[in-house]
PDB file of N, CA and C in Angstrom:
ATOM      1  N   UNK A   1      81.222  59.498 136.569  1.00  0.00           N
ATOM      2  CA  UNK A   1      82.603  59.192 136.233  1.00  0.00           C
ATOM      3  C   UNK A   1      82.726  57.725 135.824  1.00  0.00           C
ATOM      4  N   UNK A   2      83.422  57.544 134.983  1.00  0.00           N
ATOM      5  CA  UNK A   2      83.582  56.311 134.488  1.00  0.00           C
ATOM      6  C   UNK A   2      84.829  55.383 135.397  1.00  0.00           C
ATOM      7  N   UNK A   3      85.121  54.079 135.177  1.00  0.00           N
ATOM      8  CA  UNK A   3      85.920  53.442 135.922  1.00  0.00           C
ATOM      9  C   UNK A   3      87.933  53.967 136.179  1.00  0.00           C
ATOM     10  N   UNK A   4      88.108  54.617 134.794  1.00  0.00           N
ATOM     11  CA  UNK A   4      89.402  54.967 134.232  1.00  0.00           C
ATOM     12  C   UNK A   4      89.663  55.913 135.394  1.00  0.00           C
ATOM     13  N   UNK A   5      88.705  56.981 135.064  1.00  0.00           N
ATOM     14  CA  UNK A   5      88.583  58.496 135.715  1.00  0.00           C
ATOM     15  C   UNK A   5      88.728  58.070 137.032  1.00  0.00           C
ATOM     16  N   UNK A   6      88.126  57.411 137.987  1.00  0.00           N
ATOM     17  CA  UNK A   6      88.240  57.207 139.673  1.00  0.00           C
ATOM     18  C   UNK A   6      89.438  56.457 139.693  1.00  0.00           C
ATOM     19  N   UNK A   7      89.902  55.485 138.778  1.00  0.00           N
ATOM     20  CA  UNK A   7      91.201  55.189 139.467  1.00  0.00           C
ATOM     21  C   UNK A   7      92.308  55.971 139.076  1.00  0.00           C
ATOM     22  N   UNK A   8      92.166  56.845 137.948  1.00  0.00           N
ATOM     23  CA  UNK A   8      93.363  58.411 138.078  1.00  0.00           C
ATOM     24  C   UNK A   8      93.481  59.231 139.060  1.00  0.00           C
ATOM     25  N   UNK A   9      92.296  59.304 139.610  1.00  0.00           N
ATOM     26  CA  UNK A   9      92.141  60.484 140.489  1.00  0.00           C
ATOM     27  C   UNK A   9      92.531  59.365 141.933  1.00  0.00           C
ATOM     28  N   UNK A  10      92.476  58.439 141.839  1.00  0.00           N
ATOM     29  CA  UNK A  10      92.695  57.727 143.281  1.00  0.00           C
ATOM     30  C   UNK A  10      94.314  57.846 143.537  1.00  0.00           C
ATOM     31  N   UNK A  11      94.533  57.357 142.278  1.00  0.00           N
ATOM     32  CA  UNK A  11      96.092  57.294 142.033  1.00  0.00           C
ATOM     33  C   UNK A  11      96.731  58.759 142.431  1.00  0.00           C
ATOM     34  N   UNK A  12      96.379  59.628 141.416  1.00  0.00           N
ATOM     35  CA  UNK A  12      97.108  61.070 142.061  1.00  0.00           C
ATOM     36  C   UNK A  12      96.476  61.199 143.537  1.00  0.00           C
ATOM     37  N   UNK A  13      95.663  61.021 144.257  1.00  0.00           N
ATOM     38  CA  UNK A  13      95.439  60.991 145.983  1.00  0.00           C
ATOM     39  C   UNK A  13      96.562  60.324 146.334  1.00  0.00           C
ATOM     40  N   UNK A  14      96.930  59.242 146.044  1.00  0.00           N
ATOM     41  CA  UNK A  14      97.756  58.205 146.976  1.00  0.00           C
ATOM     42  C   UNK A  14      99.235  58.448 146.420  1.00  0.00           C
ATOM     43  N   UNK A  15      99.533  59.455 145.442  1.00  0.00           N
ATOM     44  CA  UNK A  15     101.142  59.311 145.142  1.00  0.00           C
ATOM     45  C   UNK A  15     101.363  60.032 146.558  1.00  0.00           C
ATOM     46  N   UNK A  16     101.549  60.812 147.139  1.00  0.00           N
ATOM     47  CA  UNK A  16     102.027  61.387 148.441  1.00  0.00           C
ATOM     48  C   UNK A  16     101.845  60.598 149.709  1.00  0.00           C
ATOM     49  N   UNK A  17     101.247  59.940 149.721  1.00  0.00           N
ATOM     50  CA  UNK A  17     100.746  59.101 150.737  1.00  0.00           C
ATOM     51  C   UNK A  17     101.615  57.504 151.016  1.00  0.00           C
ATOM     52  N   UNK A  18     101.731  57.085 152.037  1.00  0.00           N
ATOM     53  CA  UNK A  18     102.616  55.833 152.049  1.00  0.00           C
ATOM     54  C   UNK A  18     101.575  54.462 151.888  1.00  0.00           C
ATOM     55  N   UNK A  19     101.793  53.358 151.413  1.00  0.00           N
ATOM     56  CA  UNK A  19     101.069  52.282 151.085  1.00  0.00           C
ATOM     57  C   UNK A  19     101.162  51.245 152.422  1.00  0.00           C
ATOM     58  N   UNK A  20     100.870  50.605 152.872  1.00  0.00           N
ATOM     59  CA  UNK A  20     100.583  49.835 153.880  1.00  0.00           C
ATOM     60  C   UNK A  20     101.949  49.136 154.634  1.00  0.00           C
ATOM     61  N   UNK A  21     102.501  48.524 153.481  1.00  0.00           N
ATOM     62  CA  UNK A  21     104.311  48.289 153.895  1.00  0.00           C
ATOM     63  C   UNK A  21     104.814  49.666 154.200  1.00  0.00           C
ATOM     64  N   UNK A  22     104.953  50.463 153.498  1.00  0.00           N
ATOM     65  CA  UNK A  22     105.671  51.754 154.021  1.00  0.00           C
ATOM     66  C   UNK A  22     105.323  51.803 155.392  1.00  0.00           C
ATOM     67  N   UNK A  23     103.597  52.047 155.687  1.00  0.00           N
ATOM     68  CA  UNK A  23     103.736  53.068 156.880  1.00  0.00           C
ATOM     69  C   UNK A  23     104.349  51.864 157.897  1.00  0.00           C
ATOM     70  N   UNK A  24     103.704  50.407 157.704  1.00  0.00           N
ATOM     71  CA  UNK A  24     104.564  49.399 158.611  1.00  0.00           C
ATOM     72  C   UNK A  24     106.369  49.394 158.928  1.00  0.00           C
ATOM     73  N   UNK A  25     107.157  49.895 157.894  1.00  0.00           N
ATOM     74  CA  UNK A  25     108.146  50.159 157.792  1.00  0.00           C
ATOM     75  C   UNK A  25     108.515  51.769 158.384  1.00  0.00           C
ATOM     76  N   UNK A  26     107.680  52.220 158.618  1.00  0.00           N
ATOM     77  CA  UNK A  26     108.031  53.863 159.147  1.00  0.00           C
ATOM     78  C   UNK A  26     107.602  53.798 160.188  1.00  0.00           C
ATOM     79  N   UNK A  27     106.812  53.262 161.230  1.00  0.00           N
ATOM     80  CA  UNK A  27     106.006  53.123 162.186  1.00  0.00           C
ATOM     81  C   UNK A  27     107.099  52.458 163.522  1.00  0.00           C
ATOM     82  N   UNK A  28     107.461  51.082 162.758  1.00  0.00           N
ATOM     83  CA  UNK A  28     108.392  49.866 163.363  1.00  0.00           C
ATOM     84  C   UNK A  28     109.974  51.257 163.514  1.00  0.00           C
ATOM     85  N   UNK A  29     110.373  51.572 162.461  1.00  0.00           N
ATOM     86  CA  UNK A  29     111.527  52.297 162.607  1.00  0.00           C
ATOM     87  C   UNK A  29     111.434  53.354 163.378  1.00  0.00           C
ATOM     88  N   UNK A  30     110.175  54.034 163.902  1.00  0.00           N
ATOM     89  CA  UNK A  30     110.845  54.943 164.780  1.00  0.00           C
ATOM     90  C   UNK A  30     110.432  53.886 166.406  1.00  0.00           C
ATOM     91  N   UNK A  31     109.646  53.028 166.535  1.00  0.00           N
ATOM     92  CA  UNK A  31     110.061  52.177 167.878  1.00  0.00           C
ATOM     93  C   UNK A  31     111.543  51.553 168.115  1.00  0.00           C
ATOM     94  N   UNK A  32     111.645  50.851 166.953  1.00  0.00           N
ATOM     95  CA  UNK A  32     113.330  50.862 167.196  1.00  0.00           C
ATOM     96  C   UNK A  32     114.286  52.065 167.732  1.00  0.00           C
ATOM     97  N   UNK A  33     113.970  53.402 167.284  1.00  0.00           N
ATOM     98  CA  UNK A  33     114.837  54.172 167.265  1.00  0.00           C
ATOM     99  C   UNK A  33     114.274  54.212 168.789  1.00  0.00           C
ATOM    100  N   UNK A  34     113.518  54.303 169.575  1.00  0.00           N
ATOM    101  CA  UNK A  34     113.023  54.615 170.915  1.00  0.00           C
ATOM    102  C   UNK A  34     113.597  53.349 171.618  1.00  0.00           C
ATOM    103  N   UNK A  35     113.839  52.579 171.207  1.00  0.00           N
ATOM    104  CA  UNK A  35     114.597  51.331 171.960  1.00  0.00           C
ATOM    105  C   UNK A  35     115.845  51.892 172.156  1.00  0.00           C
ATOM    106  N   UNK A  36     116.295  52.101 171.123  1.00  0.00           N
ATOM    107  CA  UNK A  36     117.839  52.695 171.229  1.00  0.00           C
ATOM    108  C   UNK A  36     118.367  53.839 171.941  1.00  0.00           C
ATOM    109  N   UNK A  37     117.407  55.049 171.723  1.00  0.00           N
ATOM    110  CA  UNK A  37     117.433  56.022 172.696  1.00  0.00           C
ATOM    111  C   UNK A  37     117.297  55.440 174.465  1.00  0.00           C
ATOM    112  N   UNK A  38     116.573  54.313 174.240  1.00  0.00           N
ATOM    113  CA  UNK A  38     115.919  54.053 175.990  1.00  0.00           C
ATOM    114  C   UNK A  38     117.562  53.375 176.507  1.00  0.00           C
ATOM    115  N   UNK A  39     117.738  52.680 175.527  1.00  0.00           N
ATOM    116  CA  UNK A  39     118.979  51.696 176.014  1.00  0.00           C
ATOM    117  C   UNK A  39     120.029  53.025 176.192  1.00  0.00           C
ATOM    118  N   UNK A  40     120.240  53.496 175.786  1.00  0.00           N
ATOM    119  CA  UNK A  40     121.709  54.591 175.684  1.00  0.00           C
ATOM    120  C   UNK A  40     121.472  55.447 177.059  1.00  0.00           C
ATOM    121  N   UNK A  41     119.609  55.899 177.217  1.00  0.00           N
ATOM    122  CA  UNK A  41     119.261  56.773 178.781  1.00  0.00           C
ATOM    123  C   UNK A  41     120.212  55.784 180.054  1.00  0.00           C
ATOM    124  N   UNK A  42     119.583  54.541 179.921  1.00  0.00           N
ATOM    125  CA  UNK A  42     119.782  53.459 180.510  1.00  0.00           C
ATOM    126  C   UNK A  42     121.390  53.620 181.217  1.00  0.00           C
ATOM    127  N   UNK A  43     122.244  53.402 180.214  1.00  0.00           N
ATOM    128  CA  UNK A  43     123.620  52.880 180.423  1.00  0.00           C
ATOM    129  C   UNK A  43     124.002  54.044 180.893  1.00  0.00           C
ATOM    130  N   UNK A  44     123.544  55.529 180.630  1.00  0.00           N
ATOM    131  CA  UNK A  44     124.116  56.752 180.985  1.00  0.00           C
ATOM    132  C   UNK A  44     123.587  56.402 182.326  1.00  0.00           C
ATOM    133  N   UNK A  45     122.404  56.464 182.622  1.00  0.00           N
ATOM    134  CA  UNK A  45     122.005  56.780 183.648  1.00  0.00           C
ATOM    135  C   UNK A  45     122.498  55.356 184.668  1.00  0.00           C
ATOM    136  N   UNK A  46     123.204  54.603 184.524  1.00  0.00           N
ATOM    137  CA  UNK A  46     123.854  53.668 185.070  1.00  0.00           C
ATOM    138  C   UNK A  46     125.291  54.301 185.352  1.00  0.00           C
ATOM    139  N   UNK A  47     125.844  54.604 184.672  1.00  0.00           N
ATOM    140  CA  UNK A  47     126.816  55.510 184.566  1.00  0.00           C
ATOM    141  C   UNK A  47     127.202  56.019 185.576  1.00  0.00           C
ATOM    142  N   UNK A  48     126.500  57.045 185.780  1.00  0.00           N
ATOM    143  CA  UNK A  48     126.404  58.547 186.345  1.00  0.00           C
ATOM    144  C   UNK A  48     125.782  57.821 187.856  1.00  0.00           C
ATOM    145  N   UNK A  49     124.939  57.078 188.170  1.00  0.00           N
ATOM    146  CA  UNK A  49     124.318  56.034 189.278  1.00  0.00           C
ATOM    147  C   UNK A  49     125.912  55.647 190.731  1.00  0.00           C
ATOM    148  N   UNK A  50     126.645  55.357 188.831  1.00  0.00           N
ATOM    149  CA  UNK A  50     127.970  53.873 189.817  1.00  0.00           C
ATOM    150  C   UNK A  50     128.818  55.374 190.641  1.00  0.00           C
ATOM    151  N   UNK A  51     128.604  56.529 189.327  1.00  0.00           N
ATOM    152  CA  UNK A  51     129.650  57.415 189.963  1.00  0.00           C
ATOM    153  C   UNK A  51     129.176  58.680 190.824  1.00  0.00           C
ATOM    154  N   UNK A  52     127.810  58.547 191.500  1.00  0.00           N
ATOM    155  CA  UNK A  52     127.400  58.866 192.724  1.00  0.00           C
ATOM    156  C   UNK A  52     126.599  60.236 191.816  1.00  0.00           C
ATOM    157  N   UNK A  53     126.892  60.594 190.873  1.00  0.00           N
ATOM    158  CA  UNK A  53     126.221  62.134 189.829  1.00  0.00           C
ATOM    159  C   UNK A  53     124.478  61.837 189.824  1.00  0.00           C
ATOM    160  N   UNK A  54     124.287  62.341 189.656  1.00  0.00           N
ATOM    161  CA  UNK A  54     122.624  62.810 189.501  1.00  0.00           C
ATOM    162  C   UNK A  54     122.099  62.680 187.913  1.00  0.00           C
ATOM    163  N   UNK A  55     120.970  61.576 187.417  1.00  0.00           N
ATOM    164  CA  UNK A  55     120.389  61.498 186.387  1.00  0.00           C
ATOM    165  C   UNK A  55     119.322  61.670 186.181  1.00  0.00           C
ATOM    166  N   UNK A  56     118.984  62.500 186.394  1.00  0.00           N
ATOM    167  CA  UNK A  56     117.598  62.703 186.425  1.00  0.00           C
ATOM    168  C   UNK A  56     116.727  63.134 184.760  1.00  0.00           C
ATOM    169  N   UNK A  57     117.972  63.835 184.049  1.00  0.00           N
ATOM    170  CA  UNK A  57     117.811  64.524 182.608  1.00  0.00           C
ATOM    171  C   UNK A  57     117.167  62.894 182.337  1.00  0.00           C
ATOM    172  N   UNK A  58     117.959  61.788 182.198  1.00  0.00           N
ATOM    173  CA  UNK A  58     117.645  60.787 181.534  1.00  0.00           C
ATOM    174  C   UNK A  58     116.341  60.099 181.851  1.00  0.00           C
ATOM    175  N   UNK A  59     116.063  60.104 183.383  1.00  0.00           N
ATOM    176  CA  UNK A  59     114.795  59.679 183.839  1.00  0.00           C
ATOM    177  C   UNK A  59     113.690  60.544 182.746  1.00  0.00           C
ATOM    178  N   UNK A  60     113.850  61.631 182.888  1.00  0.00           N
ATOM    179  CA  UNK A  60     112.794  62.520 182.471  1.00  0.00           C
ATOM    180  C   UNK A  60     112.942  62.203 180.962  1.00  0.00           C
ATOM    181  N   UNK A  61     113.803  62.245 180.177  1.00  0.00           N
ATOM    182  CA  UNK A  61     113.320  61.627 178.949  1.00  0.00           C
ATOM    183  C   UNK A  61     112.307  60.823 178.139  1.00  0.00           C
ATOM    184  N   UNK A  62     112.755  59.908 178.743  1.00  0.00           N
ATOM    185  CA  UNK A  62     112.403  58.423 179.166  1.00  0.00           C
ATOM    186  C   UNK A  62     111.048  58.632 179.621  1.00  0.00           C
ATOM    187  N   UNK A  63     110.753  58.972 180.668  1.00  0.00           N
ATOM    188  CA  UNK A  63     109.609  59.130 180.920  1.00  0.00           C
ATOM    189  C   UNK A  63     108.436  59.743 180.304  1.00  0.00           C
ATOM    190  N   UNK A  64     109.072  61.034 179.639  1.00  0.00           N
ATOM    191  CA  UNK A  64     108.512  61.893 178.820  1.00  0.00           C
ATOM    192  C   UNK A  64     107.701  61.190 177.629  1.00  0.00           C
ATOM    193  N   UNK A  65     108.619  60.328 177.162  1.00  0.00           N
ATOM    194  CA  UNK A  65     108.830  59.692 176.032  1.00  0.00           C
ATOM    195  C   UNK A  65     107.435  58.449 176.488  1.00  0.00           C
ATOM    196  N   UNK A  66     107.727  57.767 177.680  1.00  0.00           N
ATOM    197  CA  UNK A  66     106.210  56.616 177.590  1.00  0.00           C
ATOM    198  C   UNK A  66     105.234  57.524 177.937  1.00  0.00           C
ATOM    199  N   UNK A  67     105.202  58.568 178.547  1.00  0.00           N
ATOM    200  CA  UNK A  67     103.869  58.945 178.758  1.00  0.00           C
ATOM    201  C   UNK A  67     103.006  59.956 177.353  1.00  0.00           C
ATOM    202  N   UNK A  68     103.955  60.382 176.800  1.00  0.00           N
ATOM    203  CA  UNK A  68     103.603  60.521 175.180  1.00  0.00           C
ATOM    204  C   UNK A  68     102.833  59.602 174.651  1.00  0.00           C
ATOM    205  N   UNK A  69     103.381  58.499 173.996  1.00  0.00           N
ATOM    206  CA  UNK A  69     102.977  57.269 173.437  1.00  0.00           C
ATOM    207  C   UNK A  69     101.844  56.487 174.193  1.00  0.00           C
ATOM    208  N   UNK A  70     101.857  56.502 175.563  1.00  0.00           N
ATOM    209  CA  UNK A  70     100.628  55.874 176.716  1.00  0.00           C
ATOM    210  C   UNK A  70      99.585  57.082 176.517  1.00  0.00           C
ATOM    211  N   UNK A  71      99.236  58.294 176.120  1.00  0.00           N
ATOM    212  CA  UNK A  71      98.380  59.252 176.179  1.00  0.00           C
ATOM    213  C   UNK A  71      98.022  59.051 174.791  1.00  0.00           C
ATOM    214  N   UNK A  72      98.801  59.151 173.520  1.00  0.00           N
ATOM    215  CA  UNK A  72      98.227  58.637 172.258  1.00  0.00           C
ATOM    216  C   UNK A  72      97.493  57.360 172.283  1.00  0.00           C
ATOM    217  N   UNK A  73      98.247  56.696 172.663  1.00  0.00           N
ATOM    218  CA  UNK A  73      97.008  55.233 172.873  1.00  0.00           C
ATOM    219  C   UNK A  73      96.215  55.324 173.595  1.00  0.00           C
ATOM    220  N   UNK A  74      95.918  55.807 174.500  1.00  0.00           N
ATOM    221  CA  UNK A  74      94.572  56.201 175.218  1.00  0.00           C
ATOM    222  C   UNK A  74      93.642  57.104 174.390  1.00  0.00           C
ATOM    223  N   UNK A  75      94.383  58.264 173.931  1.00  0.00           N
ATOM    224  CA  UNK A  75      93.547  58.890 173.130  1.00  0.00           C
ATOM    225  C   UNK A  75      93.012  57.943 171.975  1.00  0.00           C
ATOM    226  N   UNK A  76      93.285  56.866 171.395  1.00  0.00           N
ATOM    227  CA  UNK A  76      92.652  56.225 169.975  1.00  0.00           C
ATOM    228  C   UNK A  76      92.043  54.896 170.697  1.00  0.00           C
ATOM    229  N   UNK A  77      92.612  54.073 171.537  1.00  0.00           N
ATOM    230  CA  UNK A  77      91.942  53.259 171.837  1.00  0.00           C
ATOM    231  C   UNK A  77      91.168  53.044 172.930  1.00  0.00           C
ATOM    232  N   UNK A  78      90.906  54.166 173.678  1.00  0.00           N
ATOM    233  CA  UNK A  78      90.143  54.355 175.018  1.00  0.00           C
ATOM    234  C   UNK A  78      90.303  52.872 176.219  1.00  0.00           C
ATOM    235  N   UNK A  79      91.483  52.921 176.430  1.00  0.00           N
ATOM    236  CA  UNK A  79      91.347  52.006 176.727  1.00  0.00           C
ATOM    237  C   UNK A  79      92.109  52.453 178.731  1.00  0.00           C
ATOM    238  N   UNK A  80      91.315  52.114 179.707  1.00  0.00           N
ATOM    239  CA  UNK A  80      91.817  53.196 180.839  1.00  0.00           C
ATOM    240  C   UNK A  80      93.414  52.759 181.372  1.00  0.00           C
ATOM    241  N   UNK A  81      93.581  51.852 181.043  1.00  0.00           N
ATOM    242  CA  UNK A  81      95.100  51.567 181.430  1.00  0.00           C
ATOM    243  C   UNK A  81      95.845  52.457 181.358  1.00  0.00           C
ATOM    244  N   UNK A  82      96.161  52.706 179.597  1.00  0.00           N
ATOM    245  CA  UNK A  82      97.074  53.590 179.079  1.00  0.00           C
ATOM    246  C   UNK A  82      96.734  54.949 179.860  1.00  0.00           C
ATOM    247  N   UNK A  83      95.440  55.515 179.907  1.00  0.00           N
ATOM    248  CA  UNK A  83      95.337  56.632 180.556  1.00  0.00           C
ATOM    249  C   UNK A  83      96.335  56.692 182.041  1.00  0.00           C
ATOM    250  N   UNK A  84      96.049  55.507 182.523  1.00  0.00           N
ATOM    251  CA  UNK A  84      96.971  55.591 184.060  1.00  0.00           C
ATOM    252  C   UNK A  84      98.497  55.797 184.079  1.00  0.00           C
ATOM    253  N   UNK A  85      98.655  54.825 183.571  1.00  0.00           N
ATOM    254  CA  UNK A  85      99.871  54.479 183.279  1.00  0.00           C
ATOM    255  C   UNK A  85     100.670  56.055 182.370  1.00  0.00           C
ATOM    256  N   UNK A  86     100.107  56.627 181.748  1.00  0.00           N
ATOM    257  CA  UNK A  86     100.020  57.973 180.896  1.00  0.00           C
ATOM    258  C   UNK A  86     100.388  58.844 182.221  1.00  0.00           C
ATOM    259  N   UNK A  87      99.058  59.244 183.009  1.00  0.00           N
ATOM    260  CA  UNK A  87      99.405  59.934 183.845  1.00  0.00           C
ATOM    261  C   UNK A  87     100.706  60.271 185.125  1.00  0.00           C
ATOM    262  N   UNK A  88     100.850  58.652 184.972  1.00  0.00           N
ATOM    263  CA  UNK A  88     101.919  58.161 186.223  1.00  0.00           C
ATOM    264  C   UNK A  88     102.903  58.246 185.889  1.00  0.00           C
ATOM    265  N   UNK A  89     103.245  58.388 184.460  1.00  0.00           N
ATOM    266  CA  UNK A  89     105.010  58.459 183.754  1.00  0.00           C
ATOM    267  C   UNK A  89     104.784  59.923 183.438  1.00  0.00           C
ATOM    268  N   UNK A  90     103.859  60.832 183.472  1.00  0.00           N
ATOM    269  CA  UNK A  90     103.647  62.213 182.877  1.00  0.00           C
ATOM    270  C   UNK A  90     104.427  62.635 184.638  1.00  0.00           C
ATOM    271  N   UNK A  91     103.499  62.223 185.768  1.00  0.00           N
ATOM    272  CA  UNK A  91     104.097  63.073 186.612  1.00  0.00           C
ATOM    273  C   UNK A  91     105.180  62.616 187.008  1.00  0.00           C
ATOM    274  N   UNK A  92     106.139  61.102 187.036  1.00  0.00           N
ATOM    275  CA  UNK A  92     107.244  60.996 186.985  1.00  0.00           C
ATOM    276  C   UNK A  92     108.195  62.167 186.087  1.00  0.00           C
ATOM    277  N   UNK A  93     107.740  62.029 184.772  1.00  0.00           N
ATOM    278  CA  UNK A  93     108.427  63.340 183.590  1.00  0.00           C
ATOM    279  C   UNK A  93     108.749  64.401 184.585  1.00  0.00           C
ATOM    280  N   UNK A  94     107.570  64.812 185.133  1.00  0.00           N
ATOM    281  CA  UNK A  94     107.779  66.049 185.612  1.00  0.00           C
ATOM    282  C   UNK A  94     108.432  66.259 186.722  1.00  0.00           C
ATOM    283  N   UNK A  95     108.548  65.415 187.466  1.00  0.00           N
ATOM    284  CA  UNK A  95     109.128  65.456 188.744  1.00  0.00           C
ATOM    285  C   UNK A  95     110.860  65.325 188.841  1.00  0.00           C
ATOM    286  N   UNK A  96     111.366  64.384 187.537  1.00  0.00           N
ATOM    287  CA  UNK A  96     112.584  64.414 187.410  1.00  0.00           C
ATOM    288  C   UNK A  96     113.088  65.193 186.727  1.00  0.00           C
ATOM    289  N   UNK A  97     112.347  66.239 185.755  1.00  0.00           N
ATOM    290  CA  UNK A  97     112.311  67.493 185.358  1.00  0.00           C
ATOM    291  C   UNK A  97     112.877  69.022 186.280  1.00  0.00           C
ATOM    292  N   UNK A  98     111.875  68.270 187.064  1.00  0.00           N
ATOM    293  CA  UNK A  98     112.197  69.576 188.280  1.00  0.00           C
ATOM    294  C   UNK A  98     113.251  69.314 189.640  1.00  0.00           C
ATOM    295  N   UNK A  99     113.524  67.704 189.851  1.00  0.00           N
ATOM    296  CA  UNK A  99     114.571  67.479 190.126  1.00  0.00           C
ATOM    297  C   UNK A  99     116.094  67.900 189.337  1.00  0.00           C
ATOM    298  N   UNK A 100     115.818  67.715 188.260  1.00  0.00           N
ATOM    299  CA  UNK A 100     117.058  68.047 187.092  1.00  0.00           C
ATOM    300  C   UNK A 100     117.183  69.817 187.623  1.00  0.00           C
ATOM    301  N   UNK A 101     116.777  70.525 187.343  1.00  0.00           N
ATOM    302  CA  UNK A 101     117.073  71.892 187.590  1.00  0.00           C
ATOM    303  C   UNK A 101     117.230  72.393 189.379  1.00  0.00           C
ATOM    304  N   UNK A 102     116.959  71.153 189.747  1.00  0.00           N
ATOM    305  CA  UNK A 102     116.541  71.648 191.493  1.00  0.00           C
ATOM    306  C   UNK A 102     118.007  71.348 192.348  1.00  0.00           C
ATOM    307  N   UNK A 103     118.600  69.996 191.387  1.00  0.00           N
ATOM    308  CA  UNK A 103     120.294  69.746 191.828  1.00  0.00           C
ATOM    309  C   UNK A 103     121.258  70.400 191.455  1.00  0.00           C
TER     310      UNK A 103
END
């Protein structure tokens, strides 16, 4: 193949695909959006705290939610922290899970 030919064919590979700013820009926007979700668990579950109710839905979110992201990073960067820390918000998840249906 000549030089023309590999960069056509590179080009049609990469039209579907996001370029380095994109995925930085798609990556950053859904942590933001997890900030925002955490802050909103937060204030509910402050909420519901002052007025003696039971939050547990929100714990478990929340929790759900770092031990997701702590198990992906363990899975790519082997690194044993995240594994712990993974496990310890997984069985928090679950426990305010089963608190949630148990009140």
């Amino acid at each position: 193949m000549d030089k023309k030919e590999i960069l056509r064919k590179n080009k049609e590979q990469n039209r579907s695909s996001l370029d380095e700013r994109e995925r930085r820009v798609y990556n950053f926007s859904f942590g933001l959006g997890a900030v925002v979700v955490g802050a909103l668990c937060l204030v509910f579950s402050v909420y519901r705290a002052v007025n003696h109710e039971p939050f547990f839905e929100f714990a478990a979110m929340i929790t759900a939610y770092l031990c997701t992201t702590l198990l992906y990073q363990f899975k790519n960067l082997r690194k044993m922290r995240y594994l712990l820390a993974g496990i310890v918000t997984g069985a928090a998840a679950l426990g305010c899970s089963v608190m949630f249906f148990a009140v």
